[in-house]
C-alpha atoms as a PDB file:
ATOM      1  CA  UNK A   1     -18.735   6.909  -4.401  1.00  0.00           C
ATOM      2  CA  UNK A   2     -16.710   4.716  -6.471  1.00  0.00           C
ATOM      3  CA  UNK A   3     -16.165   1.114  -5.963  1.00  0.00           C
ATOM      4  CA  UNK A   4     -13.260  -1.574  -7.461  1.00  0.00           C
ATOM      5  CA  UNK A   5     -14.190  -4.212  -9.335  1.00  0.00           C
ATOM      6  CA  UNK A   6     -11.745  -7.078  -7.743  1.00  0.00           C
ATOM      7  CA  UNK A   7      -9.805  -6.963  -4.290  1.00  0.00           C
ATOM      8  CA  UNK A   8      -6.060  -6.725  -6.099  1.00  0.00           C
ATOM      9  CA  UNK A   9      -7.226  -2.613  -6.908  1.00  0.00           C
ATOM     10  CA  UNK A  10      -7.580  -2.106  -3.427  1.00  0.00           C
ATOM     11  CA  UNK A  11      -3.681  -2.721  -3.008  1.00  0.00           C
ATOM     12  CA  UNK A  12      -1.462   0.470  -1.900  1.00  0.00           C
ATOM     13  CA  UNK A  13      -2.667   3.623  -2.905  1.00  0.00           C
ATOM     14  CA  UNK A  14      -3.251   3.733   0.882  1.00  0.00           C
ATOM     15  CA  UNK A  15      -3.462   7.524   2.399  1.00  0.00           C
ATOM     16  CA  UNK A  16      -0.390   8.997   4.199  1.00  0.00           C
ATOM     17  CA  UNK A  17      -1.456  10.523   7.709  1.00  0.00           C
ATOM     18  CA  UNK A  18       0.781  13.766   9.116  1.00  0.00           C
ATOM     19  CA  UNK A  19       2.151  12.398  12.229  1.00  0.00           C
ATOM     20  CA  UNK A  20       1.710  15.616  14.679  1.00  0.00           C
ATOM     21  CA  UNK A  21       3.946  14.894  17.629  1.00  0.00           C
ATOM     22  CA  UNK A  22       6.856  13.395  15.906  1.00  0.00           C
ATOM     23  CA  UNK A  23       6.535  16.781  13.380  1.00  0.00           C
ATOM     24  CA  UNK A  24       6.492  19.170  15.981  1.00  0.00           C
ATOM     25  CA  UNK A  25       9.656  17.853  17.904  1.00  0.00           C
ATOM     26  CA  UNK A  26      11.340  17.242  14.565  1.00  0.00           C
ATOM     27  CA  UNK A  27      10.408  20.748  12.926  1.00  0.00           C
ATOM     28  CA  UNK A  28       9.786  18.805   9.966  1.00  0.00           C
ATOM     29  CA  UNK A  29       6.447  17.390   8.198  1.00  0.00           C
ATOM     30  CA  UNK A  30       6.761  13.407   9.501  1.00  0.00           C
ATOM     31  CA  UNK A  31       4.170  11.083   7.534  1.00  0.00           C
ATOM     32  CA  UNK A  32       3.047   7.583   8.123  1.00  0.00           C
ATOM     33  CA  UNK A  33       1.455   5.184   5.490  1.00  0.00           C
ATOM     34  CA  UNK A  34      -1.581   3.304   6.540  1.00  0.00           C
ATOM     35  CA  UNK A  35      -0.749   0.247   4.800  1.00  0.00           C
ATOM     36  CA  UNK A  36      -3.065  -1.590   7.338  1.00  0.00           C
ATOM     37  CA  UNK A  37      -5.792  -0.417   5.019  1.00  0.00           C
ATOM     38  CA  UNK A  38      -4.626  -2.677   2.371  1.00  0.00           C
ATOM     39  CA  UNK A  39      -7.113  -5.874   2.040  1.00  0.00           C
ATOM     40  CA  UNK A  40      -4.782  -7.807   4.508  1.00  0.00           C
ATOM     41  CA  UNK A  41      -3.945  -5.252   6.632  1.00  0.00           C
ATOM     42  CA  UNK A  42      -0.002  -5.474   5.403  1.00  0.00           C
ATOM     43  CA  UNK A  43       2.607  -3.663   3.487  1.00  0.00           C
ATOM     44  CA  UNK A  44       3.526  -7.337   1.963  1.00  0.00           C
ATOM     45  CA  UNK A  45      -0.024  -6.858  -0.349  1.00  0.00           C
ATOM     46  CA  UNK A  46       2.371  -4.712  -2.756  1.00  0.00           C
ATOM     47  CA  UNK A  47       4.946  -7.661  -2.629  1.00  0.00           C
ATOM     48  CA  UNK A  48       3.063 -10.255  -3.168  1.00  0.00           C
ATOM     49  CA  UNK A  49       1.138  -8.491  -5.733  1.00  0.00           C
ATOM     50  CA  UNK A  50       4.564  -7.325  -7.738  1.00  0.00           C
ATOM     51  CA  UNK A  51       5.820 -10.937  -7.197  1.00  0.00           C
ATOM     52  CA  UNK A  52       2.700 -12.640  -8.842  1.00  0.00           C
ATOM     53  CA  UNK A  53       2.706  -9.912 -11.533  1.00  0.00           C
ATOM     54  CA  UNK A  54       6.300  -9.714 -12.260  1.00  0.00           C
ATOM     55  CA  UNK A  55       6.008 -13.866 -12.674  1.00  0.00           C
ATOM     56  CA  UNK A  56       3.367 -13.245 -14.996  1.00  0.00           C
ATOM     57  CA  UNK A  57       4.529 -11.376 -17.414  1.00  0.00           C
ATOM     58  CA  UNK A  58       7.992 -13.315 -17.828  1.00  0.00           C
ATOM     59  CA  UNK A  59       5.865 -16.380 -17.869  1.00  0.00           C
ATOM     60  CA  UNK A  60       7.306 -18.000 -15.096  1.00  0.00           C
ATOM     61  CA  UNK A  61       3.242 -18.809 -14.226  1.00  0.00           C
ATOM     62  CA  UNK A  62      -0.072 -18.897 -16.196  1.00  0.00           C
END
């Protein structure tokens, strides 16, 4: 089993689920992301993680 070496690797890469009920009345495949499994339960992990990095490399912080 692997492991990551600092919290910020844990962000996104969450799993996508098939939603059954919602496919089955839609005839179509419906998926939902589990961005609750992201370190603070919340989709805004992969903002605030693009906001701090995008800061960083134009050098707005250090």
């Amino acid at each position: 089993m692997g492991y990551a070496k600092n919290i910020t690797e844990l962000i996104g890469n969450t799993p996508l689920v098939q939603l059954q009920q919602a496919s089955n009345e839609s005839g179509a495949t419906v998926l939902g992301k589990c961005e609750f499994l992201n370190p603070t339960h919340s989709v805004k992990d992969r903002i605030g993680t693009n906001m701090i990095n995008t800061a960083l490399k134009e050098g707005l912080i250090n």
